[in-house]
N, C-alpha and C. Protein backbone atom coordinates (compact mmCIF):
# COMPACT_ATOMS: atom_id res chain seq x y z
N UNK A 1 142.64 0.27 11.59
CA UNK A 1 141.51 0.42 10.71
C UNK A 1 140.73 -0.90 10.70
N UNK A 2 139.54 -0.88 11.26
CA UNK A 2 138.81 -2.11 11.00
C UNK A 2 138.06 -2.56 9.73
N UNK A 3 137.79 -3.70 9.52
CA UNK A 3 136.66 -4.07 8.76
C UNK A 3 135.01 -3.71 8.85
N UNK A 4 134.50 -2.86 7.77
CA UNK A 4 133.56 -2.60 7.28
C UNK A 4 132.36 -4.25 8.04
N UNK A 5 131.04 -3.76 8.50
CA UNK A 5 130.24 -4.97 8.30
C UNK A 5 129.58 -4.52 7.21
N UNK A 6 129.64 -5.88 6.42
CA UNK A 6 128.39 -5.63 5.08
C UNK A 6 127.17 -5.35 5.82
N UNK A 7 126.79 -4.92 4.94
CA UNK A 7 124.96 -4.55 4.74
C UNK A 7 124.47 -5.50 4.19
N UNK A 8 123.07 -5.82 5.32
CA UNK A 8 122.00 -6.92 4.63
C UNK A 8 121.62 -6.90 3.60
N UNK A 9 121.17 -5.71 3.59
CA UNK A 9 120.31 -5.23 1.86
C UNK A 9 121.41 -5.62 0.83
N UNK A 10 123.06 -5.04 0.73
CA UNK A 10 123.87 -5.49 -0.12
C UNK A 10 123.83 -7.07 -0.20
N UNK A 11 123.83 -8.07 0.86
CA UNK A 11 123.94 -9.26 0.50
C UNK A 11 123.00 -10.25 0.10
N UNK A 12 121.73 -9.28 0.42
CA UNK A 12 120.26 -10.19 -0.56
C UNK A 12 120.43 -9.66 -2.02
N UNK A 13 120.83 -8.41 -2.02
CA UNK A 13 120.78 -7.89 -3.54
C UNK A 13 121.75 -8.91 -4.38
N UNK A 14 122.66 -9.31 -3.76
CA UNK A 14 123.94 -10.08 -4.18
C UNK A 14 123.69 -11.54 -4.31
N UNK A 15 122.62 -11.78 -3.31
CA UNK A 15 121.68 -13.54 -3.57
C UNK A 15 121.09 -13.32 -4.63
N UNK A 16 119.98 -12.18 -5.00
CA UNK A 16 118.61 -12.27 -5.46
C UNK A 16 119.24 -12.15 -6.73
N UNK A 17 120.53 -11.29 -7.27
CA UNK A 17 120.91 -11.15 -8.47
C UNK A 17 121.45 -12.32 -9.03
N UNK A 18 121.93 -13.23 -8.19
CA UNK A 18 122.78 -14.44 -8.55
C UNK A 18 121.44 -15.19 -8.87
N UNK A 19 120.32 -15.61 -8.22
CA UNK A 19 119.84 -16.47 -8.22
C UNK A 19 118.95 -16.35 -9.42
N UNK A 20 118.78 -14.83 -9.56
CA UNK A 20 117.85 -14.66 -10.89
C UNK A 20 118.65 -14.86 -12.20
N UNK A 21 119.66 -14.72 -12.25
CA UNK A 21 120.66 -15.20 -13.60
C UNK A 21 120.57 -16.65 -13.50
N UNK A 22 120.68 -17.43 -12.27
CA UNK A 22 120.60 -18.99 -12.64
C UNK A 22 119.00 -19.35 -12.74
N UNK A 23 118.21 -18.87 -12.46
CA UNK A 23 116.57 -18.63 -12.92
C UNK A 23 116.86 -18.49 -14.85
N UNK A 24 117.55 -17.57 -14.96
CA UNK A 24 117.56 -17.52 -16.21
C UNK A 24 118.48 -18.50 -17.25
N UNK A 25 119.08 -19.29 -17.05
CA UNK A 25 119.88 -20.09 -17.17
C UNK A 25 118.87 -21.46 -17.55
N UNK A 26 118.39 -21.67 -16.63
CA UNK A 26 117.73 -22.75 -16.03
C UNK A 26 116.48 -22.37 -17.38
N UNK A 27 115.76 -21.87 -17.66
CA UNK A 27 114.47 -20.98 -18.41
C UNK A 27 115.14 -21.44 -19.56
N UNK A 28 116.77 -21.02 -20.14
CA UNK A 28 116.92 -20.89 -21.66
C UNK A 28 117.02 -22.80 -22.04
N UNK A 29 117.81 -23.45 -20.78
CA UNK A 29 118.00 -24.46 -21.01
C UNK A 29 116.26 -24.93 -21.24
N UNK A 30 115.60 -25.05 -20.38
CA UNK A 30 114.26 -25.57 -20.75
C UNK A 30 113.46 -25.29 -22.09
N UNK A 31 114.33 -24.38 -22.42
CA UNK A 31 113.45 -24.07 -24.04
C UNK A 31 114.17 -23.84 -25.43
N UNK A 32 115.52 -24.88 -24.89
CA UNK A 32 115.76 -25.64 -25.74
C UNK A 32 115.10 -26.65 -26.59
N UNK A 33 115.02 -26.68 -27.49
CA UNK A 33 114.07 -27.53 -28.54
C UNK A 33 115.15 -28.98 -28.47
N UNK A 34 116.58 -28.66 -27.99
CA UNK A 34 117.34 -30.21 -28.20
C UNK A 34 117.12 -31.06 -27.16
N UNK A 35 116.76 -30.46 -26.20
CA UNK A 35 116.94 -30.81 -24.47
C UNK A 35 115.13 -31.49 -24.36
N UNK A 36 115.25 -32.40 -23.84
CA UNK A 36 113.89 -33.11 -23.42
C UNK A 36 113.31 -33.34 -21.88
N UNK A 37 112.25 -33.09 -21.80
CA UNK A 37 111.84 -33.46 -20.11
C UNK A 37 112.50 -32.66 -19.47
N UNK A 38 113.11 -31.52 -19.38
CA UNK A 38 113.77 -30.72 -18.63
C UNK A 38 113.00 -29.71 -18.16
N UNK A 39 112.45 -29.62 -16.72
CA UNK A 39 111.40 -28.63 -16.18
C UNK A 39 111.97 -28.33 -14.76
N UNK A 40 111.45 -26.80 -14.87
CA UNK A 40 111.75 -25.61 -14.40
C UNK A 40 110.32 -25.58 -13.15
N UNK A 41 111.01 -25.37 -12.25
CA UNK A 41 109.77 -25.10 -11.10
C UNK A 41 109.92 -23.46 -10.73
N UNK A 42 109.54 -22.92 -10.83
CA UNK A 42 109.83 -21.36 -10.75
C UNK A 42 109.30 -21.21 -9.41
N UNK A 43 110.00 -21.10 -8.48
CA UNK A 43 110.03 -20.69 -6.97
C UNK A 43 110.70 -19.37 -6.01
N UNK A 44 111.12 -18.79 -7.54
CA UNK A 44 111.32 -17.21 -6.72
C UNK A 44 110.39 -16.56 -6.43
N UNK A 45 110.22 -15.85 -5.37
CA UNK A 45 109.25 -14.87 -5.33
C UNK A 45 107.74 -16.12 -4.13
N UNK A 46 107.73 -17.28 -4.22
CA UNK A 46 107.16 -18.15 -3.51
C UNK A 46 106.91 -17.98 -2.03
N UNK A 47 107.87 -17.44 -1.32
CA UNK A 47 107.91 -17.77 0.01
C UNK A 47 107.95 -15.80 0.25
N UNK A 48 107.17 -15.75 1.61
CA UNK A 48 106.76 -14.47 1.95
C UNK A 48 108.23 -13.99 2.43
N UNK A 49 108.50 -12.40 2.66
CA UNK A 49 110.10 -12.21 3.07
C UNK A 49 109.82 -11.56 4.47
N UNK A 50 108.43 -11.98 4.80
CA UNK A 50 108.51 -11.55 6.14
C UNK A 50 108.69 -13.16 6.75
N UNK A 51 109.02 -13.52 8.28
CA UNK A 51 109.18 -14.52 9.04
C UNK A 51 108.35 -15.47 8.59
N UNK A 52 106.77 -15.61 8.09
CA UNK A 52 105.70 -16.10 8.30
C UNK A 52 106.17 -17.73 7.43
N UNK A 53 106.91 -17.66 6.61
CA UNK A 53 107.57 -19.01 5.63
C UNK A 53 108.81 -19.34 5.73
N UNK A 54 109.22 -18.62 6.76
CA UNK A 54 110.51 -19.39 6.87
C UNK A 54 111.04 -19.43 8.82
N UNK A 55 111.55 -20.61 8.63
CA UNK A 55 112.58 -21.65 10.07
C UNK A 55 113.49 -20.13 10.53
N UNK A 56 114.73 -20.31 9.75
CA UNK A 56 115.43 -19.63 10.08
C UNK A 56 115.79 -18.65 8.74
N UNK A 57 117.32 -18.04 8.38
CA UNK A 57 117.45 -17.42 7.23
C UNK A 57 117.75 -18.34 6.06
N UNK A 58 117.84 -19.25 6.56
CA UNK A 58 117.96 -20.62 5.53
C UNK A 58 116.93 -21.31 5.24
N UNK A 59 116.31 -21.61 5.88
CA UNK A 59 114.94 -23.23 5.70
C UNK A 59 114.04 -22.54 6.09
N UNK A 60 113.05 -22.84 4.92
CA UNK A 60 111.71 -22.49 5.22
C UNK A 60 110.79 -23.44 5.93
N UNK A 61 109.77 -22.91 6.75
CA UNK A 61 109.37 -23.50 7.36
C UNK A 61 108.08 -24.82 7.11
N UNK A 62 107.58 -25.47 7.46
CA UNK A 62 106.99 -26.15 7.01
C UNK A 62 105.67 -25.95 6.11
N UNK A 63 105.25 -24.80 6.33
CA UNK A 63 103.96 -24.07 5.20
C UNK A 63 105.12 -23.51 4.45
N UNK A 64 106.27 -22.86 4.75
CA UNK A 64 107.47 -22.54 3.46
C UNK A 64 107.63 -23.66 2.48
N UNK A 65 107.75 -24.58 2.95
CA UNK A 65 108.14 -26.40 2.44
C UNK A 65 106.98 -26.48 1.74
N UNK A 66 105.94 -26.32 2.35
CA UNK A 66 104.49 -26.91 1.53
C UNK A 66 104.20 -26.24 -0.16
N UNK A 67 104.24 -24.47 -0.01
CA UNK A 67 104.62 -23.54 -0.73
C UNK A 67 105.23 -23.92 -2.06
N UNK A 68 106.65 -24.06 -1.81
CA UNK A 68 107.85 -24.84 -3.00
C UNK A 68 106.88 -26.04 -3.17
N UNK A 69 106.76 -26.95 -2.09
CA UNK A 69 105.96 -28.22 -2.83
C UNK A 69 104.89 -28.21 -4.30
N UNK A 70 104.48 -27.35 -3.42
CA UNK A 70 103.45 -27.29 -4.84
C UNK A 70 103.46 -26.76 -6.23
N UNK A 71 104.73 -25.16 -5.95
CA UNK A 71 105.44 -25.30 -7.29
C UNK A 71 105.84 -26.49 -7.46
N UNK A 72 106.86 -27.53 -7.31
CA UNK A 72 107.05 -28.57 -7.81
C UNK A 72 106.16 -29.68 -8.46
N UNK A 73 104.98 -29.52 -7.83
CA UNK A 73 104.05 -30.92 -8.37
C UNK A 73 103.45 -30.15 -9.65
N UNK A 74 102.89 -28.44 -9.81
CA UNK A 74 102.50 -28.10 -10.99
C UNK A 74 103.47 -28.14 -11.80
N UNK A 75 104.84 -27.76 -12.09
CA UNK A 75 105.63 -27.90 -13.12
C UNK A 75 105.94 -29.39 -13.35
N UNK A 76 105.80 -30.44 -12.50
CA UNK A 76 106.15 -31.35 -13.18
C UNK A 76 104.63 -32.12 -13.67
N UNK A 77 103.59 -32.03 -13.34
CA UNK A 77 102.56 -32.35 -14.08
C UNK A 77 102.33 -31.88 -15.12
N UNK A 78 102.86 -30.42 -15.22
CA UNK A 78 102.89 -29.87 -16.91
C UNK A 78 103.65 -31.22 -17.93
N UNK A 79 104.55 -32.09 -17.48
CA UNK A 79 105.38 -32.83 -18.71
C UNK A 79 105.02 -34.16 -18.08
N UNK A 80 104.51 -34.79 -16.36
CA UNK A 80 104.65 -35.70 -16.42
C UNK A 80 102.89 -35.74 -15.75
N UNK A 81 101.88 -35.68 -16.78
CA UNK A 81 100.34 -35.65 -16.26
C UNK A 81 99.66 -37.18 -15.60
């Protein structure tokens, strides 16, 4: 009896669910009223899921890179202008 191959679709569903609970994690901590300077760059959903933003299935490519960049510079100019 062999081993089953997973399914792609099962193992993005299994990223995208993980990553959106630590999305949410990340959100409650930031709006904490005790917690200071703590900012959230919200970069799900950023990068296209066709080839066009990303290297390989890991690293996005350099307009992928640019993409995240710029979430990063607006969330942190929100606290550091």
């Amino acid at each position: 009896m062999g081993v089953a191959n997973p399914d792609p679709n099962d193992e993005f569903l299994v990223v995208k669910t993980v990553m959106q609970l630590f999305a949410a994690m990340l959100n409650r901590i930031a709006e904490d009223a005790n917690v200071e300077k703590f900012v959230v760059a919200p970069t799900q959903g950023t990068l296209s899921p066709d080839d066009s933003d990303w290297q390989n299935e890991i690293h996005p490519s350099s307009a992928g890179f640019a993409k995240i960049a710029t979430k990063f510079q607006v969330a942190l100019a929100s606290i550091f202008p």
